[in-house]
N, C-alpha and C. Protein backbone atom coordinates (compact mmCIF):
# COMPACT_ATOMS: atom_id res chain seq x y z
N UNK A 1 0.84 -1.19 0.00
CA UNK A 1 0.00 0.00 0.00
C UNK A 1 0.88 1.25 0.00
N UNK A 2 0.43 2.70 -0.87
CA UNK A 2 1.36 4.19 -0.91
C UNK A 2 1.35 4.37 0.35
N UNK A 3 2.25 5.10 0.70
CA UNK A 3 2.09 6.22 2.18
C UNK A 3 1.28 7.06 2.07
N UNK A 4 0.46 7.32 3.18
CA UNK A 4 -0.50 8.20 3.15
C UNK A 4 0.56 9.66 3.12
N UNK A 5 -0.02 10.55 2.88
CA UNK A 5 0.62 12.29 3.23
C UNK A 5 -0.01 13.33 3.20
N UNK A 6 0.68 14.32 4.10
CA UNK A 6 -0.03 15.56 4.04
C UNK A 6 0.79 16.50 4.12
N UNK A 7 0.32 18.11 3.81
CA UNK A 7 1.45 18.73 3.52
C UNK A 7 1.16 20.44 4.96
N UNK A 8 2.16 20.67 5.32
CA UNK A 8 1.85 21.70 6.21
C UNK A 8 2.65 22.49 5.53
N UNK A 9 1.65 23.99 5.91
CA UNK A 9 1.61 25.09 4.93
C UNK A 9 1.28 26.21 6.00
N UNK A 10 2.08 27.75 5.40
CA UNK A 10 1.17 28.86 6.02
C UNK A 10 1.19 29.93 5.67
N UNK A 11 -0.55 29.50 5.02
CA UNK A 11 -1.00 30.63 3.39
C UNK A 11 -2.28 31.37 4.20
N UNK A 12 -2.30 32.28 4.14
CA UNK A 12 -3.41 33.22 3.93
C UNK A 12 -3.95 33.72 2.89
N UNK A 13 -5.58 33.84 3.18
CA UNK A 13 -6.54 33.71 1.47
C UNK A 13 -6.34 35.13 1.23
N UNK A 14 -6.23 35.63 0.31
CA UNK A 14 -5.61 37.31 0.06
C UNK A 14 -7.02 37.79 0.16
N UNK A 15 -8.45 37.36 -0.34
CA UNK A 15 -9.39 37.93 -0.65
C UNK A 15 -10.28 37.90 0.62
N UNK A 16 -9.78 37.08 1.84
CA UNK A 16 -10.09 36.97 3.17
C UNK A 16 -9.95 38.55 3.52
N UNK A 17 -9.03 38.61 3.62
CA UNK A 17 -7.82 40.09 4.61
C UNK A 17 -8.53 41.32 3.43
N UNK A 18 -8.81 41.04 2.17
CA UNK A 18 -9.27 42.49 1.77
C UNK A 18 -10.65 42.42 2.59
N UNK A 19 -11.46 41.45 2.85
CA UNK A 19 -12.85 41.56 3.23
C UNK A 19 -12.61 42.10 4.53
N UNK A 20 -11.88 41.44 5.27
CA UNK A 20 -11.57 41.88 6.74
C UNK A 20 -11.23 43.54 6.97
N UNK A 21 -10.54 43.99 5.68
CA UNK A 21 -10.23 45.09 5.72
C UNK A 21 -10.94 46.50 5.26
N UNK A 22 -12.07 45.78 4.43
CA UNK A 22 -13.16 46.65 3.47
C UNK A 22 -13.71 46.69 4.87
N UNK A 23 -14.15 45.60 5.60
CA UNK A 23 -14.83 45.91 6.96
C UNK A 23 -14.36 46.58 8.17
N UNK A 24 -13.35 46.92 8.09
CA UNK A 24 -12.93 47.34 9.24
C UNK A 24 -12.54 48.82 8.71
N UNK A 25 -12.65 49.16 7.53
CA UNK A 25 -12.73 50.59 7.13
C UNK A 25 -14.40 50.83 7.09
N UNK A 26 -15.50 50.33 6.58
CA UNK A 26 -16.89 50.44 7.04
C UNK A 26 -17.13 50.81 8.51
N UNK A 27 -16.52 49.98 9.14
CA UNK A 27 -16.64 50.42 10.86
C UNK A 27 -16.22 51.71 11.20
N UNK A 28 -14.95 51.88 10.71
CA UNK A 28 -14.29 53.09 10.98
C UNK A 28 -14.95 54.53 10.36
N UNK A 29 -15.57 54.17 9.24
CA UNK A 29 -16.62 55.60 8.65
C UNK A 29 -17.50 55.45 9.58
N UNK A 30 -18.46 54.80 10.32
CA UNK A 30 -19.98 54.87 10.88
C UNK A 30 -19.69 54.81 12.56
N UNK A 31 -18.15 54.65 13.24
CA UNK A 31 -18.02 54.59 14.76
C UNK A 31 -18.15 56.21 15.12
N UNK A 32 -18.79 56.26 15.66
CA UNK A 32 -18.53 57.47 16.29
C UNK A 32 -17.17 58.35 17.16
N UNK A 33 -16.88 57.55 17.66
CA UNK A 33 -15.36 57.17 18.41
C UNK A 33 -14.13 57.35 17.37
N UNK A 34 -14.17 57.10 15.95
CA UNK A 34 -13.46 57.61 14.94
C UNK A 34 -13.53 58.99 14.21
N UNK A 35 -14.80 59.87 14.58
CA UNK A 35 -15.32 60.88 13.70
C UNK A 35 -14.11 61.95 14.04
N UNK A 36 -14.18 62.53 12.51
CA UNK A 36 -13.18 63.75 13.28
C UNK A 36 -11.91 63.57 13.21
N UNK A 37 -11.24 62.39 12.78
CA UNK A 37 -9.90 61.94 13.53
C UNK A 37 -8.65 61.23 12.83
N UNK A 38 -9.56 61.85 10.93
CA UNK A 38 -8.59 61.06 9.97
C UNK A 38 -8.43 59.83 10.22
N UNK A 39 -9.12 58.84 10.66
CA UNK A 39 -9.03 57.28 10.46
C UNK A 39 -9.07 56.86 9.66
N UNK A 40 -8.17 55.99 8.94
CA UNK A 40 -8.50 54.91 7.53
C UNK A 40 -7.44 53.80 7.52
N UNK A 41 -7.66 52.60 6.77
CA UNK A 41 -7.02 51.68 6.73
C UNK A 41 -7.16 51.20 5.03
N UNK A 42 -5.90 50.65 4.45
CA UNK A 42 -5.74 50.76 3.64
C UNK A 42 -4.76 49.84 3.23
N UNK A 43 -4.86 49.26 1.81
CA UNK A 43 -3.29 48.42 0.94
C UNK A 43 -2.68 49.54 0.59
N UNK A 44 -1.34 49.71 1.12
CA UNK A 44 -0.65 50.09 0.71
C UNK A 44 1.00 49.61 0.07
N UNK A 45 0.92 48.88 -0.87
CA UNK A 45 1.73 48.44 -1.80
C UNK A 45 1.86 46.25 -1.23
N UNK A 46 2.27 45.86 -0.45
CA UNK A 46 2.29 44.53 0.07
C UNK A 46 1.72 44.55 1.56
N UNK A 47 1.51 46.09 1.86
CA UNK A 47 1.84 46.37 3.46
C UNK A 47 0.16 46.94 3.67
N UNK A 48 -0.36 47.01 4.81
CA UNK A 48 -1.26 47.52 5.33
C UNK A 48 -1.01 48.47 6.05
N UNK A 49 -1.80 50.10 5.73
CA UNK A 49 -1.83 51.00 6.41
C UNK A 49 -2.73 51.29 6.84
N UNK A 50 -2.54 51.91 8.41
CA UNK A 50 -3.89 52.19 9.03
C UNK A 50 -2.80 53.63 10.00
N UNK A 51 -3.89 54.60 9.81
CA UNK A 51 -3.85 55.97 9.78
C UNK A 51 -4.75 56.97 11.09
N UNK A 52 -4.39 57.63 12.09
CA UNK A 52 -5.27 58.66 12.11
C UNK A 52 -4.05 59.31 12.94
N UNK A 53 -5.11 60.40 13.93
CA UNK A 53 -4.39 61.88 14.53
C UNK A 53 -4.20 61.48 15.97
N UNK A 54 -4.42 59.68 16.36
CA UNK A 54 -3.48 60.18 17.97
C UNK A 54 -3.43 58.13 18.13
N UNK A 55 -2.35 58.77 19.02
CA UNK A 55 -1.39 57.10 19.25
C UNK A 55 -2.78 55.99 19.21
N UNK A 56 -3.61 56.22 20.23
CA UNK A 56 -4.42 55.59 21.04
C UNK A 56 -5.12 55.11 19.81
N UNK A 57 -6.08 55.86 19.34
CA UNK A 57 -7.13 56.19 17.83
C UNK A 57 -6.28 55.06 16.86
N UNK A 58 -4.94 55.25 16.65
CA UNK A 58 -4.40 54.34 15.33
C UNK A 58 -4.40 52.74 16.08
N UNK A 59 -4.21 52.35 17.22
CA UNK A 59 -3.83 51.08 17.73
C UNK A 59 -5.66 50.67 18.27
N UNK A 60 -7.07 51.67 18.14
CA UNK A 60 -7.66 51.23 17.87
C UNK A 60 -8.40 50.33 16.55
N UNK A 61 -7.99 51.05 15.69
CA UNK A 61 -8.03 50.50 14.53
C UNK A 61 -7.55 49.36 14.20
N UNK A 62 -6.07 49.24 14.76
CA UNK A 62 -5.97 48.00 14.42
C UNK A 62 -6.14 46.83 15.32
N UNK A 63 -6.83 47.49 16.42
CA UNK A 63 -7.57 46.68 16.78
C UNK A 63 -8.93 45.90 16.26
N UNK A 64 -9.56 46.78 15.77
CA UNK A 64 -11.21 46.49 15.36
C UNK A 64 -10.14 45.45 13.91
N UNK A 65 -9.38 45.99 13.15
CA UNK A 65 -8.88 44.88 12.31
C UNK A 65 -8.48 43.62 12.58
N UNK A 66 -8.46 43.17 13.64
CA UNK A 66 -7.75 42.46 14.22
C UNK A 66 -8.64 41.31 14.71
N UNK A 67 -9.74 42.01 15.09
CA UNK A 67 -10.95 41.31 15.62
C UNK A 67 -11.59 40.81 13.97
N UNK A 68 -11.44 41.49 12.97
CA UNK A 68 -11.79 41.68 11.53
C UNK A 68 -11.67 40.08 11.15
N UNK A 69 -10.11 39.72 11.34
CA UNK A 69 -9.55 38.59 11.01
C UNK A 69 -10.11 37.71 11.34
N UNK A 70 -10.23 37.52 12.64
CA UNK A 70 -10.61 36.45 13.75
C UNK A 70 -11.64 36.24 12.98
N UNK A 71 -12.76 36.72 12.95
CA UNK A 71 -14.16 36.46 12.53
C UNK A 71 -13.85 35.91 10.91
N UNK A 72 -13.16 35.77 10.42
CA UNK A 72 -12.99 35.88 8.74
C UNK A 72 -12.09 34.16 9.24
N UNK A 73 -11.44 33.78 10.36
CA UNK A 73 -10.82 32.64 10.09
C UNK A 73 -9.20 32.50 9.51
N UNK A 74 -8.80 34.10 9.90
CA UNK A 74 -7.62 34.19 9.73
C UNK A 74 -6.75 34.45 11.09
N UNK A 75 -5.82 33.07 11.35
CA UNK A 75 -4.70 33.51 12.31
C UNK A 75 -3.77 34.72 12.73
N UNK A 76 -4.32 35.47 13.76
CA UNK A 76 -2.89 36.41 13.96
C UNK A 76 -1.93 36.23 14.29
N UNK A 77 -1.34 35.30 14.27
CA UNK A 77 0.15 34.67 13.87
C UNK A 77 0.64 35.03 12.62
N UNK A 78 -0.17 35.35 11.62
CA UNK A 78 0.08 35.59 10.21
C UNK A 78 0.35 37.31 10.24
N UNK A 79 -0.37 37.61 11.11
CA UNK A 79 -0.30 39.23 11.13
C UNK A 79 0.67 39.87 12.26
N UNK A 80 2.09 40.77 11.07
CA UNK A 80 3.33 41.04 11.51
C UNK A 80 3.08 42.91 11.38
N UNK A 81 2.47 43.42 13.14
CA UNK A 81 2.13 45.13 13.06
C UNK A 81 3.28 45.61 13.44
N UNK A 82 3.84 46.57 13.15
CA UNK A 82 4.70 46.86 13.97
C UNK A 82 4.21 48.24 14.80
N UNK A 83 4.78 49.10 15.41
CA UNK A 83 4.86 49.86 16.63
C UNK A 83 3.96 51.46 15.69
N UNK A 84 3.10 51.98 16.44
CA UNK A 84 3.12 53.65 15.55
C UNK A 84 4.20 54.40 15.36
N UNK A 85 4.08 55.10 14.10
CA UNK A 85 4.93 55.80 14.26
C UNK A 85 4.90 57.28 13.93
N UNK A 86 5.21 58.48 14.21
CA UNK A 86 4.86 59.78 13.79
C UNK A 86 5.06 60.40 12.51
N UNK A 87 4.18 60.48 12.09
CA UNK A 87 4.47 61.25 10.37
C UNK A 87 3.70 62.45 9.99
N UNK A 88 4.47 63.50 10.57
CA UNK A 88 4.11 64.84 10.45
C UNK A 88 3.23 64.84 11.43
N UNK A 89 1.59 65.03 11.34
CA UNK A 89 0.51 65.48 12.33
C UNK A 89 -0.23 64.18 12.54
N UNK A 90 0.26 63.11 12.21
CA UNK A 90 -0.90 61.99 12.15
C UNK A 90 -0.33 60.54 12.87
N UNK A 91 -0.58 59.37 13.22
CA UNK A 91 0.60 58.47 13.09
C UNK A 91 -0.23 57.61 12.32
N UNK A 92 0.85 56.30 12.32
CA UNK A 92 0.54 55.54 11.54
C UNK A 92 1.25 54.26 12.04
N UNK A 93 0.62 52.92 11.22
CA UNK A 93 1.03 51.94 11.67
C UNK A 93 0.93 50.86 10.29
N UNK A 94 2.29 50.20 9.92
CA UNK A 94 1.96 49.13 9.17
C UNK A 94 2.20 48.02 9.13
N UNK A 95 1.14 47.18 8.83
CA UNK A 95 1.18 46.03 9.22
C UNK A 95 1.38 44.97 7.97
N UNK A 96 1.87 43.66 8.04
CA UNK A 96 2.25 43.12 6.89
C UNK A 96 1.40 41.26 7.40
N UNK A 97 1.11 40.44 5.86
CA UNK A 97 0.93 39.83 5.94
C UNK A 97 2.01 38.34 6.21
N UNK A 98 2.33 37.84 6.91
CA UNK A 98 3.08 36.82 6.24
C UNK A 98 3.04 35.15 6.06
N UNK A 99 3.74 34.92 5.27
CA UNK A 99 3.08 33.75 4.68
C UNK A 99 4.28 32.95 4.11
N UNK A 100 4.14 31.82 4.62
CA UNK A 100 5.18 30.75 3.89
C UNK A 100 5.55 30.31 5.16
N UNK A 101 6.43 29.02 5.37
CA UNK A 101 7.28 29.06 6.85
C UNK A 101 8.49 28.68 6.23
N UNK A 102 9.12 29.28 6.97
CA UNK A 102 10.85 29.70 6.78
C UNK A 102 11.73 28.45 7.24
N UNK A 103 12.85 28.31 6.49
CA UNK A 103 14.27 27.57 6.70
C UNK A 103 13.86 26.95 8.05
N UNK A 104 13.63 27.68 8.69
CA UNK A 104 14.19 27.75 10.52
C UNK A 104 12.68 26.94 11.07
N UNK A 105 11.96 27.47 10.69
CA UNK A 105 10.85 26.99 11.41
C UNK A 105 10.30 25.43 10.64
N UNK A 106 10.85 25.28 9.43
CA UNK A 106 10.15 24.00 8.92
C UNK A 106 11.29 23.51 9.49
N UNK A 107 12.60 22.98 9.69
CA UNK A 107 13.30 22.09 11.06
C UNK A 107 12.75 21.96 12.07
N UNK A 108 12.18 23.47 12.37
CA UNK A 108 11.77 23.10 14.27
C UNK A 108 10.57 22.18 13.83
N UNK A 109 9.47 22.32 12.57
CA UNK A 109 8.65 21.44 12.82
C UNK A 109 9.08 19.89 12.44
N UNK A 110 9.93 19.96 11.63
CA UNK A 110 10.46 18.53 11.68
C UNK A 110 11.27 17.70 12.72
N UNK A 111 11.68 19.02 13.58
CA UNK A 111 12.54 18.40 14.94
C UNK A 111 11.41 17.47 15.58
N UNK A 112 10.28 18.55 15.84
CA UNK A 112 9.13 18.09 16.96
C UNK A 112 8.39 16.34 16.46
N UNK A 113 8.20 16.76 14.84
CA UNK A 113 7.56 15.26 14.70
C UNK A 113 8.68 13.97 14.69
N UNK A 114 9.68 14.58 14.71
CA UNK A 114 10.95 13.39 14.99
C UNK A 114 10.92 13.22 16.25
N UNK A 115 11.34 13.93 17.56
CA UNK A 115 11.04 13.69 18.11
C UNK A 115 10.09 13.36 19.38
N UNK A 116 9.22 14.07 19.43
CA UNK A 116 7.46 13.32 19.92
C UNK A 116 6.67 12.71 18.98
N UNK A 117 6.82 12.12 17.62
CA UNK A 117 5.85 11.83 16.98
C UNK A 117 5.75 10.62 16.95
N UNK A 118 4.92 9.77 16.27
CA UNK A 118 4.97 8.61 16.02
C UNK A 118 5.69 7.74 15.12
N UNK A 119 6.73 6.83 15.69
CA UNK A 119 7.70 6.25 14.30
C UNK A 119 7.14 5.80 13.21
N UNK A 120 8.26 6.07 12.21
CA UNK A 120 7.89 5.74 10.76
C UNK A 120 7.07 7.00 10.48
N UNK A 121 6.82 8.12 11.09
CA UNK A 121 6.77 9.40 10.52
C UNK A 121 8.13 10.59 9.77
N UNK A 122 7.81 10.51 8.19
CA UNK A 122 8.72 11.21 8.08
C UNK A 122 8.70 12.97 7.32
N UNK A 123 9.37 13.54 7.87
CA UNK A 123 8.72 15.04 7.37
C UNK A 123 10.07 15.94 6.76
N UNK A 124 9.87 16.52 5.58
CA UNK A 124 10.80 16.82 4.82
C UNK A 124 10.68 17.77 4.11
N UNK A 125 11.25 19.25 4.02
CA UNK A 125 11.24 20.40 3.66
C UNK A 125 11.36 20.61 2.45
N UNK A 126 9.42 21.13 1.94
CA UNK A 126 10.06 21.18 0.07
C UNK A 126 9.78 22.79 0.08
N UNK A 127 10.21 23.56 -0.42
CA UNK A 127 10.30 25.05 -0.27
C UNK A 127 9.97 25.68 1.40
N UNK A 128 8.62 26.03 0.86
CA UNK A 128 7.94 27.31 1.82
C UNK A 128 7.11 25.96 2.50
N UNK A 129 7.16 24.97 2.23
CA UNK A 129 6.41 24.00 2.79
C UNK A 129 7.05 22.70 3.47
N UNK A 130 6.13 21.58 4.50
CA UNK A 130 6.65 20.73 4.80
C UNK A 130 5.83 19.90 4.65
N UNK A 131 6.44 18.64 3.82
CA UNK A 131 5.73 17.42 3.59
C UNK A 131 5.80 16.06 4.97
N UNK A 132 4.38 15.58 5.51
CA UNK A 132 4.68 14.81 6.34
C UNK A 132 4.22 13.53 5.18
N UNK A 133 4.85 12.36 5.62
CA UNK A 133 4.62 10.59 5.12
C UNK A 133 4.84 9.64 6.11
N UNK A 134 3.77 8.94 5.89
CA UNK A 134 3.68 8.14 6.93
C UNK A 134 2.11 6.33 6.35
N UNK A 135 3.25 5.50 6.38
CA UNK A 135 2.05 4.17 5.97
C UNK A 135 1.41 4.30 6.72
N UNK A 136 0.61 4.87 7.88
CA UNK A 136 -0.35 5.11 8.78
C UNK A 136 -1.02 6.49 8.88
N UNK A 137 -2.42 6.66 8.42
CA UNK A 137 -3.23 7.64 8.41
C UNK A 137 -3.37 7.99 9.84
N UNK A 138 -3.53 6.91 10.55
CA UNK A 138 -3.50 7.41 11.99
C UNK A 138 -2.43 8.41 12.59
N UNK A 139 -0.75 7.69 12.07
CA UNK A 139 0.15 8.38 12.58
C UNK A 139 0.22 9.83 12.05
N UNK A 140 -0.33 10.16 11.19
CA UNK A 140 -0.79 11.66 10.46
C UNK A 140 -1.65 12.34 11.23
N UNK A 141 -2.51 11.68 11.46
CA UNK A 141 -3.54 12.68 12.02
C UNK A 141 -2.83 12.47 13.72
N UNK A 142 -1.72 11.92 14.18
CA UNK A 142 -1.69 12.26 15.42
C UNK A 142 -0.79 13.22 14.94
N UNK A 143 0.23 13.09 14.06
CA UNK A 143 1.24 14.43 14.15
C UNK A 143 -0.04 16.08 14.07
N UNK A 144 -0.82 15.69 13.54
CA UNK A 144 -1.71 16.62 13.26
C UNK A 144 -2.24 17.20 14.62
N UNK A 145 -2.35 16.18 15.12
CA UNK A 145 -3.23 16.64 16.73
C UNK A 145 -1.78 17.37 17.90
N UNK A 146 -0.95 16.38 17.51
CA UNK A 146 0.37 17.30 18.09
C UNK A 146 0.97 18.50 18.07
N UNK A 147 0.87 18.87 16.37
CA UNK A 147 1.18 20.07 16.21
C UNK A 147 0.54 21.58 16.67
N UNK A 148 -1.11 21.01 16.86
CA UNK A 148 -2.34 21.74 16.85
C UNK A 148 -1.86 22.17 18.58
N UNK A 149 -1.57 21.08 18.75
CA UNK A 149 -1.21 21.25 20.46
C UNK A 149 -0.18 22.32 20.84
N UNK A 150 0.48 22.25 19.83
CA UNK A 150 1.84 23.12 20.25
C UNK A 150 1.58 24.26 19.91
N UNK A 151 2.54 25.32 20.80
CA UNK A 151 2.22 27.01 20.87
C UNK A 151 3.30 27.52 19.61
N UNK A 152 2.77 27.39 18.51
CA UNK A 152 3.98 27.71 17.36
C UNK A 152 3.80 29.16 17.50
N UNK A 153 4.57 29.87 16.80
CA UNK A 153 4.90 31.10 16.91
C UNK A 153 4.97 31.94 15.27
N UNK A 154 4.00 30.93 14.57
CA UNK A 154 3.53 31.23 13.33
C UNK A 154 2.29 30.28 12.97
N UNK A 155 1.80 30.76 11.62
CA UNK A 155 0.30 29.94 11.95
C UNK A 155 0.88 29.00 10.66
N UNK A 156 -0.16 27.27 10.94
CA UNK A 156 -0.25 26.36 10.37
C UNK A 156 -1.32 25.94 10.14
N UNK A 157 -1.52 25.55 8.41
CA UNK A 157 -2.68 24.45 7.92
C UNK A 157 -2.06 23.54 7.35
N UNK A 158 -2.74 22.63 7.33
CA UNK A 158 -2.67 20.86 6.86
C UNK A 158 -3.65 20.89 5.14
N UNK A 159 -2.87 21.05 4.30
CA UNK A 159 -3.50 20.86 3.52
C UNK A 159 -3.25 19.20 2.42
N UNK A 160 -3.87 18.80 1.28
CA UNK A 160 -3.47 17.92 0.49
C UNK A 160 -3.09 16.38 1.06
N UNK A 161 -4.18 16.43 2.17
CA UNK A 161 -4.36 14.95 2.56
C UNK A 161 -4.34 14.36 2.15
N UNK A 162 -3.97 12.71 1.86
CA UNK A 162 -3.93 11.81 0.81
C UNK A 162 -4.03 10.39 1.67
């Protein structure tokens, strides 16, 4: 019999995060708590900008975005904000999507299923992705339940079950 496999991945749906973001600029025209105060959020080139006239006001925003995600089914693990910052009379804050898992982190996930996983699990770095194999569907879906368990420090899906 083939080895069963599956592949761990970490993609965000692009047309998710515009919805999240069309909505969380809707909120920001009709809050009252925004009026007055140059608020907006916006693509700005790969990066997300979100805009107004005081520290507090801009890190609300990306708050209500934030909550945006959640509801849409997107991990904030994926979402990299960084700090406000002052630009002329206004601040600002941008935030970036990211996506893929890196050199570093597809080892650590191959460290973990090597060592807590179930033998005869094997997991092996093809780009931005990591392929698990294993003659046991079971032993898949436990690496699956393992990983889910663990506090990664980027977000993961299981896609291309087989």
């Amino acid at each position: 019999m083939a080895d069963s496999s599956f592949d761990i991945v970490s993609k965000v749906e692009r047309q998710e995060v515009d919805n999240a973001l069309n909505q969380t600029g809707r909120e920001i025209a009709t809050r009252f708590d925004f009026k007055n105060v140059g608020a907006s959020i916006e693509w700005s080139g790969d990066k997300i900008e979100m805009r107004a006239n005081g520290e507090e006001r801009v890190k609300a925003i990306l708050d209500v975005f934030e909550t945006k995600l959640v509801k849409r089914g997107i991990s904030l693990k994926s979402l990299d904000a960084g700090e406000p910052q002052l630009s002329g009379k206004e601040y600002k804050i941008f935030a970036t999507i990211e996506e893929g898992i890196s050199q570093e982190n597809a080892k650590k996930i191959a460290k973990i299923i090597r060592d807590e996983g179930p033998k005869g699990v094997k997991a092996q770095v093809q780009g931005e992705e990591l392929r698990v194999t294993s003659k046991s569907r079971d032993d898949l879906q436990a690496v699956q339940a393992l990983l889910k368990g663990k506090d990664l420090d980027f977000a993961v899906q299981f896609v291309n079950y087989r």
